[in-house]
Protein backbone atom coordinates (compact mmCIF):
# COMPACT_ATOMS: atom_id res chain seq x y z
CA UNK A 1 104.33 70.12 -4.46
CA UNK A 2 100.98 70.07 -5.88
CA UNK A 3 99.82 72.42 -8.49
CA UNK A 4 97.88 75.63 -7.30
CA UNK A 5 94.41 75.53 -6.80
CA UNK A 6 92.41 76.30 -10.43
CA UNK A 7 90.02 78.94 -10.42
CA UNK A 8 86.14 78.22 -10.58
CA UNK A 9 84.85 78.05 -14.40
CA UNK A 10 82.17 80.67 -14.41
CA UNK A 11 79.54 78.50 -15.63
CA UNK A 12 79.67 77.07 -12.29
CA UNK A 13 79.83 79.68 -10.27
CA UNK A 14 76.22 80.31 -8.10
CA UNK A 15 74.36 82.26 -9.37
CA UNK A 16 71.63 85.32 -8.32
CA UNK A 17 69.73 84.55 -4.83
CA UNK A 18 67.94 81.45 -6.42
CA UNK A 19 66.50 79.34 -3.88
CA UNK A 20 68.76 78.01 -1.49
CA UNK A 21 69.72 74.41 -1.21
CA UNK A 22 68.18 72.11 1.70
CA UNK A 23 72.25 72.53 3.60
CA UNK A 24 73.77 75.11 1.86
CA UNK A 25 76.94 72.52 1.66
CA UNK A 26 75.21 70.74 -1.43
CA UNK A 27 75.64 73.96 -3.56
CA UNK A 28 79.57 73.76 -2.62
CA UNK A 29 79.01 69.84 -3.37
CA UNK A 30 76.93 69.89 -6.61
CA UNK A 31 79.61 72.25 -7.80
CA UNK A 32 82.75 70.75 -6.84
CA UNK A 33 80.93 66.77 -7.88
CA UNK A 34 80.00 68.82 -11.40
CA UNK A 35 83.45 69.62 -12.39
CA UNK A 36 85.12 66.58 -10.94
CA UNK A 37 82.87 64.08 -12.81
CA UNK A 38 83.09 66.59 -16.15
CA UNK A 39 87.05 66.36 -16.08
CA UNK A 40 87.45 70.21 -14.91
CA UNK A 41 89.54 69.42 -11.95
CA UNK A 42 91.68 66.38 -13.09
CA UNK A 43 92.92 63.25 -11.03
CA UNK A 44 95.58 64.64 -8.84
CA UNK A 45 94.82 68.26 -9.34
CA UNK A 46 93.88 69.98 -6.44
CA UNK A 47 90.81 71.26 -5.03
CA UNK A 48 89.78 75.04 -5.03
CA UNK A 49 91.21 76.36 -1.67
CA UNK A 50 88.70 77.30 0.81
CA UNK A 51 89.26 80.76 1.02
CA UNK A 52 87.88 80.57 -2.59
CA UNK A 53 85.55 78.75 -2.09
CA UNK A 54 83.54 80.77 0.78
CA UNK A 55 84.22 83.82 -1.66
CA UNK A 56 82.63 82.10 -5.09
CA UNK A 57 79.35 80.24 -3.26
CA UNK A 58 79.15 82.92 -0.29
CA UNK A 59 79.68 80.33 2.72
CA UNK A 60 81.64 79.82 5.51
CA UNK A 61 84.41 78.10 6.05
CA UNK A 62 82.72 75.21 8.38
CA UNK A 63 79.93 74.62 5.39
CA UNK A 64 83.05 74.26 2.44
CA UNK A 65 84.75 71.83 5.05
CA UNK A 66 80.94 69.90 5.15
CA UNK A 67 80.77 69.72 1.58
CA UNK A 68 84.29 68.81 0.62
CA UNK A 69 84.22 65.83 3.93
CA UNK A 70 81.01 64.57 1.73
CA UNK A 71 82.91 64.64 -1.20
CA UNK A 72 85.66 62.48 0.24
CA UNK A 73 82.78 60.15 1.70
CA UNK A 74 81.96 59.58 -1.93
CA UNK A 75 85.66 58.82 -2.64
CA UNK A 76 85.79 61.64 -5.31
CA UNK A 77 88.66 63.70 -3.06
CA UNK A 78 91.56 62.87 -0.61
CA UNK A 79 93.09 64.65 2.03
CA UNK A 80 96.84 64.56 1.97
CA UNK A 81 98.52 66.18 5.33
CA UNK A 82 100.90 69.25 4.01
CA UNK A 83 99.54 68.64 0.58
CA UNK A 84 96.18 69.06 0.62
CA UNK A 85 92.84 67.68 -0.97
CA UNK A 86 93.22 66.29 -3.95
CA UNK A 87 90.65 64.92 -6.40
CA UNK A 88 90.71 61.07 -6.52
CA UNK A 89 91.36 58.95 -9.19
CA UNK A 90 88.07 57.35 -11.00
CA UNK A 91 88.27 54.41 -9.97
CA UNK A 92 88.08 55.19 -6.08
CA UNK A 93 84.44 57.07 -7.03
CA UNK A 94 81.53 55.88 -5.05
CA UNK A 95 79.64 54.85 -8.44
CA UNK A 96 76.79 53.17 -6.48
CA UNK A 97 76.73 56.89 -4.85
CA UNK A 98 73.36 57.83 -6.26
CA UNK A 99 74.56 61.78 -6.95
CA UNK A 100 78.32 60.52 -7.87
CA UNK A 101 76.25 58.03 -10.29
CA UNK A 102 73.80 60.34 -11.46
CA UNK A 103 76.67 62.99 -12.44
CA UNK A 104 78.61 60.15 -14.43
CA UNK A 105 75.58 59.58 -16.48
CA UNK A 106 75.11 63.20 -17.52
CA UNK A 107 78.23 63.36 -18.52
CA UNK A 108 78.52 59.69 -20.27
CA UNK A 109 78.54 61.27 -24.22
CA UNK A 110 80.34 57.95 -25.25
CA UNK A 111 77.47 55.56 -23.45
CA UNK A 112 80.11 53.75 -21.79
CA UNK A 113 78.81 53.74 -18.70
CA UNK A 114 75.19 53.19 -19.55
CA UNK A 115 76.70 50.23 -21.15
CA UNK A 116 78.49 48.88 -18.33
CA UNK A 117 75.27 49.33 -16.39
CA UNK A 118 73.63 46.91 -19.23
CA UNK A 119 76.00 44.62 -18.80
CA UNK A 120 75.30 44.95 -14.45
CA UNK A 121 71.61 44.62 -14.61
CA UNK A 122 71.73 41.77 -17.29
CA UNK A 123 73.80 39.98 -15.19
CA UNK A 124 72.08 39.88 -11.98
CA UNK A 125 68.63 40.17 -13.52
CA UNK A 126 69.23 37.65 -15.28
CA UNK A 127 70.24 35.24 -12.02
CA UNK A 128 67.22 36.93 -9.91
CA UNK A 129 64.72 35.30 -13.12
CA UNK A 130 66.48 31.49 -12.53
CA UNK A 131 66.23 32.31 -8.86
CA UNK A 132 62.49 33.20 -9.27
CA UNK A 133 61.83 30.17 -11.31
CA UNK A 134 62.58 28.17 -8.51
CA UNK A 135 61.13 29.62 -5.38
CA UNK A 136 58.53 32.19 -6.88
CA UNK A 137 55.44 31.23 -4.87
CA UNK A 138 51.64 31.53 -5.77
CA UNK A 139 51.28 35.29 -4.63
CA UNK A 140 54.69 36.14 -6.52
CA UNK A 141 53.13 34.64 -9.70
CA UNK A 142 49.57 36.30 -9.15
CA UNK A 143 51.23 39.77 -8.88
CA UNK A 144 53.12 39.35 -11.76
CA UNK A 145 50.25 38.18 -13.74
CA UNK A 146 48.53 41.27 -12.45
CA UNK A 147 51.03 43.48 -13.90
CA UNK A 148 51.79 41.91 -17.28
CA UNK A 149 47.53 41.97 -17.77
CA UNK A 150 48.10 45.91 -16.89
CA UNK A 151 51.21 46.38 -19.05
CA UNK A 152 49.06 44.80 -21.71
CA UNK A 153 46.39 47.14 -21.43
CA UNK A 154 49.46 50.33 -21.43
CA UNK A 155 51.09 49.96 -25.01
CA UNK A 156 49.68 53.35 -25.37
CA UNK A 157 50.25 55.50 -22.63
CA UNK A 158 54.07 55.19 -22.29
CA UNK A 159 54.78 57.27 -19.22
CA UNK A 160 52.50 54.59 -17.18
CA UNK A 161 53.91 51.92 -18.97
CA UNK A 162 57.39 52.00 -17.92
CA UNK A 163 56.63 52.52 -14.27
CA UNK A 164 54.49 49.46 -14.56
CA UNK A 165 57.72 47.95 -16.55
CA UNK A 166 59.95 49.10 -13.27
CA UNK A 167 57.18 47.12 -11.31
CA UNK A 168 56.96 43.37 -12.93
CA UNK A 169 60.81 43.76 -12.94
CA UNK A 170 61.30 44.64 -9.59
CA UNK A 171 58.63 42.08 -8.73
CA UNK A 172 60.81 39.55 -10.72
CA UNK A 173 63.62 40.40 -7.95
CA UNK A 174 61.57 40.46 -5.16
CA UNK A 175 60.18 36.79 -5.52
CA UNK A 176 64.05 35.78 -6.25
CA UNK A 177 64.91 36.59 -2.34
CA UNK A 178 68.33 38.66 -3.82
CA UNK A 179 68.10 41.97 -1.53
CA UNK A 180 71.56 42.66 -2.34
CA UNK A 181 71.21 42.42 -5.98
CA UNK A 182 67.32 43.72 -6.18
CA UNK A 183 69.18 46.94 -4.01
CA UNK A 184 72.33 47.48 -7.03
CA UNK A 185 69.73 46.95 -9.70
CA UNK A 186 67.29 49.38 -8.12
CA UNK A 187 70.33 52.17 -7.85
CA UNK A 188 71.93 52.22 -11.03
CA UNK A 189 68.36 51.81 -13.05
CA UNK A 190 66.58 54.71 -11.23
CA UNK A 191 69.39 56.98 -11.78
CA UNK A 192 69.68 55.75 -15.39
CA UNK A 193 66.27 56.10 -15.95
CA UNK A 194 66.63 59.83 -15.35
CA UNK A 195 68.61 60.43 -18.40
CA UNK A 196 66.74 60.46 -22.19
CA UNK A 197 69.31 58.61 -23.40
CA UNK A 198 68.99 55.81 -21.41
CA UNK A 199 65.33 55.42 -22.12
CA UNK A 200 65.10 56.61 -25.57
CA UNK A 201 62.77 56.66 -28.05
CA UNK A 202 59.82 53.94 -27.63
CA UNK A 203 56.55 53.16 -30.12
CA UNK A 204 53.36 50.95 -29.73
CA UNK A 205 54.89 48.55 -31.94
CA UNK A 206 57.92 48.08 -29.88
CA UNK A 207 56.09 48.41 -26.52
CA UNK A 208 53.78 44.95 -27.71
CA UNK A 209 57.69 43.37 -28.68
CA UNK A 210 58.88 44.04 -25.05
CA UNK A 211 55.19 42.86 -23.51
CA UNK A 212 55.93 39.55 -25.50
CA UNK A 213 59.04 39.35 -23.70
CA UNK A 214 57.95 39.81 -20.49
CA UNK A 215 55.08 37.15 -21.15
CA UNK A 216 57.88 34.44 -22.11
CA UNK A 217 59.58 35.32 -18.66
CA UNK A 218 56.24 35.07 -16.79
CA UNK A 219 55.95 31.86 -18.55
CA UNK A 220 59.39 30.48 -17.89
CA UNK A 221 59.18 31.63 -14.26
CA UNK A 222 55.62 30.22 -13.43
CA UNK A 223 57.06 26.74 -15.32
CA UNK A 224 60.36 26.67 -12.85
CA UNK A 225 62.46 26.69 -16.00
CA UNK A 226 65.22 28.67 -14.53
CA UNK A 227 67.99 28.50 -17.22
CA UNK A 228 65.32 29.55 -19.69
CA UNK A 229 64.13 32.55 -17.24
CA UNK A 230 67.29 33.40 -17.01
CA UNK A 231 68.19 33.49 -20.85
CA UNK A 232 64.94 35.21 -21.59
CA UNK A 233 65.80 37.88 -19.55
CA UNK A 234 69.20 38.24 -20.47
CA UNK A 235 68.15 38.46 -24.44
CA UNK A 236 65.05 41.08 -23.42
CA UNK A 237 67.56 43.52 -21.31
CA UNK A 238 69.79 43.50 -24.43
CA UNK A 239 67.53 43.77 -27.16
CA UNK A 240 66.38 46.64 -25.36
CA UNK A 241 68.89 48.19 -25.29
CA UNK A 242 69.81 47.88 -28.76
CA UNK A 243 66.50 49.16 -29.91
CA UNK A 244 67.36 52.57 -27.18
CA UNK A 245 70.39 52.56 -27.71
CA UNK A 246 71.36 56.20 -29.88
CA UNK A 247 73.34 55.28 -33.04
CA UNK A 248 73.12 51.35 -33.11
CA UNK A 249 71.83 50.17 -35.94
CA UNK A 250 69.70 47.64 -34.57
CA UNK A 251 67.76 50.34 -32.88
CA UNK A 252 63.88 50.29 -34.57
CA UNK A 253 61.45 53.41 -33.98
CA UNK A 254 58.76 51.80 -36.61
């Protein structure tokens, strides 16, 4: 028999008549997704009844049934007949679930995750560059030439610069014809992107150091040198990183 139902921590509790959420299921679900992904309601522990539920976020029963059906879309819960709903182990999460995702980065304190998603966009970015190399056609290279001449003329206004960084990189993608890898890339980084941590501290100095990289992909691209596309990119995602990355020592802020 599975454990009883825990209690809501008050923190997460609603609170005052704030404004209401677009369906009022996605206060039940922010909730519930908040102290799954946090560790509050364990693998195999059960999921706050729905009598409790209605009572704590003020709903009915049909809109706690809506969010909690959401949350088992998302592969965070599962419903056991006589048993229950149950929270799911990790590694049946949705992580390509843009709210599942974006939870899991809040709470990634250890950078594990942001890692992992280093290690995913190095690896297909890296094969979208070789793939560009060899089919990128005249129009893919003028665009890109357009953007690295405006990241050039950025190194100073950061918060332009790094959508115009998203851009020649998602450029990159386009002109390798990978939709299904330009899509996972496109998740995991704009969900990343929302968290500090991922995009850390940046200076002039090594805003020029990341436009030089970008011009030797350009370069490689426009000369169909694939492998070397594809190496430059690799070594410019992780020296990147390294340089964002909190508590690494190869991290620079000069």
């Amino acid at each position: 028999m599975a454990d009883p139902a825990p209690a809501l921590p008050p923190a997460l509790l609603p609170r005052g008549r704030g404004p209401r959420p677009a369906r009022r299921a996605d206060a039940v679900l922010d909730g519930l997704l908040e102290q799954i992904v946090a560790g509050e309601l364990a693998p195999g522990s059960p999921v706050p009844t729905e009598p409790m539920l209605v009572e704590a976020y003020g709903v009915s029963r049909t809109v706690v049934r809506e969010a909690v059906k959401l949350l088992e879309q998302k592969g965070l819960v599962t419903a056991r007949q006589g048993i229950g709903t149950l929270v799911s182990p990790q590694d049946h999460w949705n992580l390509l679930d843009t709210e599942v995702l974006a939870a899991i980065v809040r709470h990634d304190e250890e950078y594990e995750v942001l890692d992992q998603l280093i290690s995913v966009r190095t690896a297909l970015e890296s094969q979208m560059a070789a793939d560009a190399a060899r089919l990128a056609t005249e129009e893919d290279l003028r665009e890109l030439s357009e953007l690295m001449r405006e990241l050039d003329g950025l190194v100073r206004t950061p918060e332009r610069m790094d959508d115009v960084d998203v851009a020649f990189h998602e450029r990159i993608m386009l002109a390798s014809g990978n939709q299904l890898g330009r899509a996972i890339v496109r998740t995991v980084h704009a969900e990343a992107r929302r968290s500090q941590r991922y995009s850390g501290h940046s200076t002039p100095s090594l805003r020029r150091q990341s436009n030089r990289q970008h011009q030797a992909i350009l370069a490689a691209i426009a000369a169909g040198e694939a492998e070397r596309a594809a190496e430059l990119m690799t070594q410019h995602i992780t020296e990147s990183w390294k340089r964002r990355r909190p508590g690494d020592a190869a991290r620079r802020t000069c």
